[in-house]
C-alpha atoms as a PDB file:
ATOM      1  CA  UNK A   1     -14.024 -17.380  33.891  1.00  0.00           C
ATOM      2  CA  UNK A   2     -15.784 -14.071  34.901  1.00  0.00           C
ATOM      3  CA  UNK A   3     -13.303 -13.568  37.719  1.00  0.00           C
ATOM      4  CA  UNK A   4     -10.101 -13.572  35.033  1.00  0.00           C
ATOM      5  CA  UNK A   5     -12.221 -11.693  32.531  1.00  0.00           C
ATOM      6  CA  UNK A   6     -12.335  -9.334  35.331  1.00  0.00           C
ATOM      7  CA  UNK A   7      -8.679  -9.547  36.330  1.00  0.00           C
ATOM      8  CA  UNK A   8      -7.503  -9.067  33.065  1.00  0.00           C
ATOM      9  CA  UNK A   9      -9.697  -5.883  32.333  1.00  0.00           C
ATOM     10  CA  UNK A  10      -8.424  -4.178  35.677  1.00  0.00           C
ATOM     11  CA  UNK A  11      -5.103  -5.163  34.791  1.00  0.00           C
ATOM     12  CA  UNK A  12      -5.325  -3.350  31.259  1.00  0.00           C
ATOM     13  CA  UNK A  13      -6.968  -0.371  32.877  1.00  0.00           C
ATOM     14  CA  UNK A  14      -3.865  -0.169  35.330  1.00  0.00           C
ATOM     15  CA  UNK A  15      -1.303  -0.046  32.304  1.00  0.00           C
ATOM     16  CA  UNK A  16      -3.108   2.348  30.696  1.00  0.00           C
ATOM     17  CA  UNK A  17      -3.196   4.898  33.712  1.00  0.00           C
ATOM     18  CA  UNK A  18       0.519   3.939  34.108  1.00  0.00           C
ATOM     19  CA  UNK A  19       1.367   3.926  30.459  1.00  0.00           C
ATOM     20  CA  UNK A  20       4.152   5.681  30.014  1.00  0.00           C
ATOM     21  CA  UNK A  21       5.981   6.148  26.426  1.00  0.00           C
ATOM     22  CA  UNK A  22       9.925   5.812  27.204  1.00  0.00           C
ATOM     23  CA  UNK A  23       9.803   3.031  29.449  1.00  0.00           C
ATOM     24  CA  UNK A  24       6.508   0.854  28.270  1.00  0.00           C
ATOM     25  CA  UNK A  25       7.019  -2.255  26.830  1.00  0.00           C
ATOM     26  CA  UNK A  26       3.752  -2.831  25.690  1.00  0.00           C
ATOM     27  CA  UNK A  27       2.156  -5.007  22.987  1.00  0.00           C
ATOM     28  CA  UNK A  28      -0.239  -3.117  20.184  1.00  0.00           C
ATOM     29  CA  UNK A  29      -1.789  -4.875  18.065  1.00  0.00           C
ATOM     30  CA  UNK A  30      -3.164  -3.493  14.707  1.00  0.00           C
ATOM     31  CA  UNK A  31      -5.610  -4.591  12.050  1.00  0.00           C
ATOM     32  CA  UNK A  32      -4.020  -2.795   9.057  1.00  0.00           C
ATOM     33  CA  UNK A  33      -3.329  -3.513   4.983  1.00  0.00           C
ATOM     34  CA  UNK A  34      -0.321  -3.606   3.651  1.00  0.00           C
ATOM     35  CA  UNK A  35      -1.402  -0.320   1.567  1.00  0.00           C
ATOM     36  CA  UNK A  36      -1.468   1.656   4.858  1.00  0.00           C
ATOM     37  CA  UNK A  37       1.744   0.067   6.284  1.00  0.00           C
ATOM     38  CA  UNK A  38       3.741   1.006   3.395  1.00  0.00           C
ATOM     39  CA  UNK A  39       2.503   4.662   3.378  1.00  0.00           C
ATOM     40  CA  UNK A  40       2.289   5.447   6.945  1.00  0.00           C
ATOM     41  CA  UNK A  41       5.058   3.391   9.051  1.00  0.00           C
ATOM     42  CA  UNK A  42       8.253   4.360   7.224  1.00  0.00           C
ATOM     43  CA  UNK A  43       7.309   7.336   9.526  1.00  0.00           C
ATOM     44  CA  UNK A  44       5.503   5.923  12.304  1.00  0.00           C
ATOM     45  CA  UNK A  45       8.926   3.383  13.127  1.00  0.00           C
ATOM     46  CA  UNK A  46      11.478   5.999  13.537  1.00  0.00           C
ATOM     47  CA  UNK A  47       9.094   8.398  15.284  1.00  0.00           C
ATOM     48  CA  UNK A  48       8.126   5.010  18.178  1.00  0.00           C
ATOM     49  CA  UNK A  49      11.713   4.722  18.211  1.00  0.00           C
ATOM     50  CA  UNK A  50      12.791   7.938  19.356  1.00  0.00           C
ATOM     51  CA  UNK A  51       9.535   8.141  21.936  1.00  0.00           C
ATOM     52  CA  UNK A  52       8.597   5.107  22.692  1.00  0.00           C
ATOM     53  CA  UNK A  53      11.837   2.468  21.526  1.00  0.00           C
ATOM     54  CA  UNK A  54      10.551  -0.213  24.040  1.00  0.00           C
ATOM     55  CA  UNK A  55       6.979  -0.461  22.447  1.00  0.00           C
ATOM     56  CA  UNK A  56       6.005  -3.636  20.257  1.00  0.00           C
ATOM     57  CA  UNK A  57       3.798  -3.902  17.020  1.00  0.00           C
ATOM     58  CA  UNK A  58       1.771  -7.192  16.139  1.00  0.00           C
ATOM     59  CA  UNK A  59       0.062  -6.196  12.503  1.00  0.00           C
ATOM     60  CA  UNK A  60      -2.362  -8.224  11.215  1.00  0.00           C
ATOM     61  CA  UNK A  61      -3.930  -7.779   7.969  1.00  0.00           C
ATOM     62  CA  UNK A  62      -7.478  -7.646   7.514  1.00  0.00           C
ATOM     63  CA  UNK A  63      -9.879 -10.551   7.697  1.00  0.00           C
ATOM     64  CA  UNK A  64     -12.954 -11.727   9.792  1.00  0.00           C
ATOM     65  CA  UNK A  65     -10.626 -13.299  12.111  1.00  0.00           C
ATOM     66  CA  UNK A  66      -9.206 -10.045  12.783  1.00  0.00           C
ATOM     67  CA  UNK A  67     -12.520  -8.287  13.235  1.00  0.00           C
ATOM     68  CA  UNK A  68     -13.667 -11.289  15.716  1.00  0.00           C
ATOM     69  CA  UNK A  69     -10.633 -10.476  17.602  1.00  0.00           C
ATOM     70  CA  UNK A  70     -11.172  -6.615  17.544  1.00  0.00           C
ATOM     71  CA  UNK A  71     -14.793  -7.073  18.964  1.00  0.00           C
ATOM     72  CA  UNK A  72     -12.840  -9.306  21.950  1.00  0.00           C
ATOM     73  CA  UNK A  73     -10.624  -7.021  22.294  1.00  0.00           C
ATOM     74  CA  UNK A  74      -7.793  -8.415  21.402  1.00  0.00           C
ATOM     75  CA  UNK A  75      -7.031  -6.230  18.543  1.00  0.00           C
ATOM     76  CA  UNK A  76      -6.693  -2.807  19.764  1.00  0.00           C
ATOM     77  CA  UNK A  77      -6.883  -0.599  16.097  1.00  0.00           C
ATOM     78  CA  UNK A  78      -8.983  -0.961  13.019  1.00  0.00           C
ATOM     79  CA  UNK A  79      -7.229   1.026  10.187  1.00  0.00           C
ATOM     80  CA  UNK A  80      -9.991   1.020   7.020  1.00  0.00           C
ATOM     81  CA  UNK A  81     -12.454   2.995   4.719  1.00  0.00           C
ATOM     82  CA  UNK A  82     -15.043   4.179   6.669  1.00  0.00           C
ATOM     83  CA  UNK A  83     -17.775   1.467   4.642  1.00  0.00           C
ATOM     84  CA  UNK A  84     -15.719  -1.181   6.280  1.00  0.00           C
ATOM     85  CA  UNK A  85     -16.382   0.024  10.439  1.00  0.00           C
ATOM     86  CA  UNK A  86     -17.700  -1.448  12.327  1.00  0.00           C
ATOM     87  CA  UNK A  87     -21.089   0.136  13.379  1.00  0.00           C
ATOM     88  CA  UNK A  88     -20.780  -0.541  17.467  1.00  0.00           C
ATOM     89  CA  UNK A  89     -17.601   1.125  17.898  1.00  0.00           C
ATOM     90  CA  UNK A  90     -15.899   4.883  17.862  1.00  0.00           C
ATOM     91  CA  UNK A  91     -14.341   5.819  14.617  1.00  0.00           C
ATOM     92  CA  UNK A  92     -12.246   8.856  13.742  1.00  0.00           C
ATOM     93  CA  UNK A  93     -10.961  10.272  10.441  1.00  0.00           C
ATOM     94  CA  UNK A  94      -6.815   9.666   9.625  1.00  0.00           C
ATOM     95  CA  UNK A  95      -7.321  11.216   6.303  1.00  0.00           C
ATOM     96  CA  UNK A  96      -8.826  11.297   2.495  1.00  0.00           C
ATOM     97  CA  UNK A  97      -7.258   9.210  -0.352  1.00  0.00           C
ATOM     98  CA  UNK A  98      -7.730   9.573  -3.872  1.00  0.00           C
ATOM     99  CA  UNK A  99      -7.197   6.668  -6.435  1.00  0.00           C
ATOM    100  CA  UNK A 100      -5.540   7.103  -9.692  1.00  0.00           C
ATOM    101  CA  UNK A 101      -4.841   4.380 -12.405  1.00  0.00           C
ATOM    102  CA  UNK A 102      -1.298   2.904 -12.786  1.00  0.00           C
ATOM    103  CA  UNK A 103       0.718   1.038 -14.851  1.00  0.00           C
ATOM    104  CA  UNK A 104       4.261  -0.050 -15.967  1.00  0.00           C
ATOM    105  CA  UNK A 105       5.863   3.048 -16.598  1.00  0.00           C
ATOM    106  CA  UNK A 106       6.691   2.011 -20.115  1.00  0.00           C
ATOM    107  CA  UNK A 107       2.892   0.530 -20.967  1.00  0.00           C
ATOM    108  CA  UNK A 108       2.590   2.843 -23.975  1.00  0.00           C
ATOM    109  CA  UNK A 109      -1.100   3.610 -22.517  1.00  0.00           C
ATOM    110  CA  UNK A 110      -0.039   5.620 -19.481  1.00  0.00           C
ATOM    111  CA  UNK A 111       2.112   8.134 -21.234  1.00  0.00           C
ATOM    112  CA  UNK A 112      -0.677  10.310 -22.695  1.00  0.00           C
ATOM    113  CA  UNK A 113      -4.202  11.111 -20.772  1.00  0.00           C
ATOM    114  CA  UNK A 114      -6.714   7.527 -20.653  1.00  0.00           C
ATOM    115  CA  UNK A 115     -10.679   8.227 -21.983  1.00  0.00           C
ATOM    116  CA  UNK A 116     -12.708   6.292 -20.390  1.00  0.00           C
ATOM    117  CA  UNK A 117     -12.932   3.990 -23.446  1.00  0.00           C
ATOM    118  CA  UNK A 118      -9.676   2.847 -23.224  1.00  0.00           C
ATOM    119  CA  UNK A 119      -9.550   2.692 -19.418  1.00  0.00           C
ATOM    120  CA  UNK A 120     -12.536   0.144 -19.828  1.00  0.00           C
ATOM    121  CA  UNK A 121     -10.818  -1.955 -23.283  1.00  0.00           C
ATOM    122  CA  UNK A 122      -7.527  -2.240 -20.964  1.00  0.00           C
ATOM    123  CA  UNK A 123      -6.695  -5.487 -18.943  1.00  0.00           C
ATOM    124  CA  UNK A 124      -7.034  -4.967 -14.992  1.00  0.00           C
ATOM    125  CA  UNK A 125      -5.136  -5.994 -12.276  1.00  0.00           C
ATOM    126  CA  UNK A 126      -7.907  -5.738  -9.243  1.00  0.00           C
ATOM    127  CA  UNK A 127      -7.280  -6.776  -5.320  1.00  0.00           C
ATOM    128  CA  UNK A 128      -9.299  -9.074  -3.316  1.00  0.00           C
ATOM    129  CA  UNK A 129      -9.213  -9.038   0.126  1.00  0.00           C
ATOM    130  CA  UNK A 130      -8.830 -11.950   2.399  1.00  0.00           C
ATOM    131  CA  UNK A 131     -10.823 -15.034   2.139  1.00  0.00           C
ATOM    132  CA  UNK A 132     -14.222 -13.606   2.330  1.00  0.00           C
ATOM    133  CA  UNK A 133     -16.525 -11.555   0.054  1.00  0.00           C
ATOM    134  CA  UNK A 134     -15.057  -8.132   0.818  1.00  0.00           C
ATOM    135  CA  UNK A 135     -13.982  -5.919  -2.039  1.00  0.00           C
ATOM    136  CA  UNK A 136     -11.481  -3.338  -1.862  1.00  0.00           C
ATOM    137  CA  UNK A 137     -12.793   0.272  -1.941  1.00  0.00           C
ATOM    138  CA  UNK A 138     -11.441   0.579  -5.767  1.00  0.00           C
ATOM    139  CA  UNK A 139     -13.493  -2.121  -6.515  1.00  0.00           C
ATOM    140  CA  UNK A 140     -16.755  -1.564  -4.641  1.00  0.00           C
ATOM    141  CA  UNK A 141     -16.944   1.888  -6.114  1.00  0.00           C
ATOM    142  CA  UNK A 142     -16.193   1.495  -9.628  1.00  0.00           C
ATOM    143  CA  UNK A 143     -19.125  -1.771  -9.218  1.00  0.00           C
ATOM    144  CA  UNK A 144     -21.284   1.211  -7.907  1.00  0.00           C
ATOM    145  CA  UNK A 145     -20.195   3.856 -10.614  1.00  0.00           C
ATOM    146  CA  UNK A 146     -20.990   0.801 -13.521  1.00  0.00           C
ATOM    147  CA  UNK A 147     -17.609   1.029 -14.808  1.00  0.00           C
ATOM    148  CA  UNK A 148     -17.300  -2.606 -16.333  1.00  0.00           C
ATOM    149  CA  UNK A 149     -13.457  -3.598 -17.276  1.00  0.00           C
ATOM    150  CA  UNK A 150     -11.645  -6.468 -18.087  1.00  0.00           C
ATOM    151  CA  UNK A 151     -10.345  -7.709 -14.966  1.00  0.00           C
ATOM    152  CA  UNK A 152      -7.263 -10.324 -16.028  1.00  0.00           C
ATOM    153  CA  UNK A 153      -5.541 -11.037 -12.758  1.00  0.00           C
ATOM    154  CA  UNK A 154      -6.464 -10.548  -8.943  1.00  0.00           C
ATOM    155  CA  UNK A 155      -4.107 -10.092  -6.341  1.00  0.00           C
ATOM    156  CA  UNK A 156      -4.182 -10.978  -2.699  1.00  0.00           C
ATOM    157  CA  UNK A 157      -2.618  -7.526  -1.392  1.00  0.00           C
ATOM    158  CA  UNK A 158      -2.165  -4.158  -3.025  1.00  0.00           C
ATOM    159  CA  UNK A 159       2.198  -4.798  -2.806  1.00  0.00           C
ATOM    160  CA  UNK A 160       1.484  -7.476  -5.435  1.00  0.00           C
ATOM    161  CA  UNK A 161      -0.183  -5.282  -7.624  1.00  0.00           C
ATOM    162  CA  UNK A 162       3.200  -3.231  -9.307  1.00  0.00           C
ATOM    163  CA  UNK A 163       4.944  -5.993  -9.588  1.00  0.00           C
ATOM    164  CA  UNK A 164       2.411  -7.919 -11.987  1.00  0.00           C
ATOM    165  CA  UNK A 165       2.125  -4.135 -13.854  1.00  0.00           C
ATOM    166  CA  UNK A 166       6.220  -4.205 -14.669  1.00  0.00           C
ATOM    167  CA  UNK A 167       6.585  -5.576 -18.368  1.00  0.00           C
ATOM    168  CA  UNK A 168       2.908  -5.770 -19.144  1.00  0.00           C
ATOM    169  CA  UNK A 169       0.266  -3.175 -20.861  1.00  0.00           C
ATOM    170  CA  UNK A 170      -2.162  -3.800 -17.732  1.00  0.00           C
ATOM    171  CA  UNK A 171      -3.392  -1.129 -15.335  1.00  0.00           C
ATOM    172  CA  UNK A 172      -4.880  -0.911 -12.294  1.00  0.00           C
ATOM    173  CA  UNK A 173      -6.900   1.748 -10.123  1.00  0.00           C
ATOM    174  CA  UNK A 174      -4.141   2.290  -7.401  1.00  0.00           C
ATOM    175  CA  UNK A 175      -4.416   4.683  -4.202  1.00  0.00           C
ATOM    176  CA  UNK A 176      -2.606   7.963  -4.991  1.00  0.00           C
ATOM    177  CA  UNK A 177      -0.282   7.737  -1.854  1.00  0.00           C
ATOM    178  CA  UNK A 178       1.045   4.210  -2.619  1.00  0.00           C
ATOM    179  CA  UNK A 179       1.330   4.991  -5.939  1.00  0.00           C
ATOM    180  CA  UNK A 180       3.521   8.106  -5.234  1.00  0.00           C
ATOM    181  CA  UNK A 181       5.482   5.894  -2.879  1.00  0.00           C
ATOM    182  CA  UNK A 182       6.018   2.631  -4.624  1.00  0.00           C
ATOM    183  CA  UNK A 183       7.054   4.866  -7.334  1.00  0.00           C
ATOM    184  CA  UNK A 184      10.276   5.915  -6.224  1.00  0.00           C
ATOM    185  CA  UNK A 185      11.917   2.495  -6.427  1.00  0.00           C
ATOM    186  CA  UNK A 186       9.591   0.695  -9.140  1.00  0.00           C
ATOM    187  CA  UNK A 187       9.065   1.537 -12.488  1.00  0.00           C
ATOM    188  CA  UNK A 188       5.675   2.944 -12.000  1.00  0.00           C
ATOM    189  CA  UNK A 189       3.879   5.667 -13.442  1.00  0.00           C
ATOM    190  CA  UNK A 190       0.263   6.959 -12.805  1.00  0.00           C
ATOM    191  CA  UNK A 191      -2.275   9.393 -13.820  1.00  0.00           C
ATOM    192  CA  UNK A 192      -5.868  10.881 -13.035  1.00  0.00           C
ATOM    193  CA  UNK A 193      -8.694   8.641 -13.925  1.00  0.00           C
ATOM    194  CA  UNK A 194     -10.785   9.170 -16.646  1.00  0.00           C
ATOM    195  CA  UNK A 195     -13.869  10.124 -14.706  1.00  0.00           C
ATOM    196  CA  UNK A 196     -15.450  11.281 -11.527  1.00  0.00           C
ATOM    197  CA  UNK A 197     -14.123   9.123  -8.259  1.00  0.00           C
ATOM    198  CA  UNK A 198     -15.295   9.135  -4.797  1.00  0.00           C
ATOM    199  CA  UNK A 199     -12.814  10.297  -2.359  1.00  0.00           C
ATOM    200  CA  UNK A 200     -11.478   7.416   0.513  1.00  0.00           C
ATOM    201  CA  UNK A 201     -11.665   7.955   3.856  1.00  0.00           C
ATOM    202  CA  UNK A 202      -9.539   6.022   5.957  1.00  0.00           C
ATOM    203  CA  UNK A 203     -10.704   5.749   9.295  1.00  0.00           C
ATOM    204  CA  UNK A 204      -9.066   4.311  12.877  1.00  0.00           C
ATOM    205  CA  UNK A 205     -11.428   2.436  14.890  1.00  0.00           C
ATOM    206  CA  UNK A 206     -10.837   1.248  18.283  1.00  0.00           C
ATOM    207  CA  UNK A 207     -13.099  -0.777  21.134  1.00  0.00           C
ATOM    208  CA  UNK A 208     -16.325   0.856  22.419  1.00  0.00           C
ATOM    209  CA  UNK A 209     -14.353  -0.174  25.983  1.00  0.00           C
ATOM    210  CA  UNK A 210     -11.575   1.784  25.545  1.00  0.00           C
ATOM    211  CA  UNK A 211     -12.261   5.295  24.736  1.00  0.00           C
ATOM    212  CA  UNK A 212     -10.314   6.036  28.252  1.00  0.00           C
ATOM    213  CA  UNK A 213      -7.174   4.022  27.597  1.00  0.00           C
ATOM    214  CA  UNK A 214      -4.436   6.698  27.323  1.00  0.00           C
ATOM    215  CA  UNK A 215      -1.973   4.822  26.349  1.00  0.00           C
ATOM    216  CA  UNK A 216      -4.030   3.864  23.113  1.00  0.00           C
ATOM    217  CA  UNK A 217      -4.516   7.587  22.661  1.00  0.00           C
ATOM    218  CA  UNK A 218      -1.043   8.404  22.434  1.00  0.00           C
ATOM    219  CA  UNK A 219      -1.098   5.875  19.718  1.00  0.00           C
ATOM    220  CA  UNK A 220      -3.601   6.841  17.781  1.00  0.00           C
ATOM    221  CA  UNK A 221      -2.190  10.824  17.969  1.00  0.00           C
ATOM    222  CA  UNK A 222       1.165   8.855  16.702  1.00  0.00           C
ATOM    223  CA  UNK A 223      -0.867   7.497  13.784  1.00  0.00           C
ATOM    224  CA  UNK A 224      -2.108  10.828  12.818  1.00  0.00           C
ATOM    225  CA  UNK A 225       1.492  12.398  12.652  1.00  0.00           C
ATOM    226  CA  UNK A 226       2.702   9.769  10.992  1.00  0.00           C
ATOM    227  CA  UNK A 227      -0.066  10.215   7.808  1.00  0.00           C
ATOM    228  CA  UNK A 228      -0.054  13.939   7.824  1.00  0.00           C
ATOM    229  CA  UNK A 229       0.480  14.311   3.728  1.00  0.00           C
END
């Protein structure tokens, strides 16, 4: 067992020396939400393909599976809020989201500026993710700022969200970036929240073991074009 352990790791560290964009054909494999997918790849795809066109994705969203397999090293990227690293392992800034709240673009209660008061009365769409515990960073932080709401339906991804907005007076507390994106081909509009919100930031993390795998690097410097705002 310790011999193939062994194997495998010098085989990983040879590709990486090796690693070159236009020819590799390697396999990445990403811990990301679907949030960060929607806003990022439609940019990251058509940038790989042009560098790197023989280079394959395996996205996974997040879970404690995934993090089990990160700490193996079997995942090679973490993509979340900072609160969410994992304390062992390098992390490095992508960039700071805000939040706004969102809802059908004809709910009568988006077209004119929210008070808190009626942010609070209004039904809620919220996200939970995967099977565990784990809130969102919407909802961890408005727990933390005391803002109670009436939460009437929880998704299991942030895509879900707009599409149980359309026809309904619900909102929801929606990053700014998906918001602007999903925006342009659903009826969706937004606005500032009523109060004070803490600022995202969404982080990549990658193995403690890897810091010298270049071929991760150029990844990760991919990532960071690909979210530049």
């Amino acid at each position: 067992m310790l011999a193939e352990l062994l194997t495998s790791v010098d085989r990983m560290i040879i590709q990486a020396r090796q690693f070159d964009p236009a020819t590799s054909d390697r396999w990445f494999h990403l811990c990301i939400s679907d949030y960060l997918s929607t806003v990022i790849f439609p940019r990251l795809m058509p940038l790989l393909q042009r560098q790197a066109p023989r280079v394959r994705l395996n996205l996974q969203p997040p879970s404690q599976q995934a993090l089990d397999l990160f700490e193996q090293g079997e995942i090679d990227i973490l993509l979340m809020p900072q609160e969410h690293c994992l304390r062992e392992h390098p992390a490095e800034l992508l960039f700071e989201e805000q939040h706004v709240v969102a809802a059908w673009s004809e709910n009568p209660i988006i077209r004119q500026p929210l008070t808190v008061d009626q942010f609070r009365a209004a039904g809620h769409i919220a996200v939970g993710i995967g099977t565990g515990t784990r809130h969102s960073f919407a909802e961890s932080s408005l727990q933390a700022l005391g803002m109670d709401r009436r939460v009437e339906t929880v998704a299991s991804s942030f895509l879900q969200v707009p599409e149980l907005l359309i026809g309904t007076p619900r909102v929801t507390v929606m990053h700014a970036r998906l918001a602007r994106t999903l925006a342009q081909r659903l009826p969706l509009a937004w606005q500032a929240l009523p109060f004070e919100f803490p600022v995202m930031r969404e982080m990549i993390q990658f193995h403690r073991g890897r810091i010298s795998d270049a071929s991760l690097g150029w990844l990760i410097a991919r990532l960071r074009e690909s979210a530049q705002d």
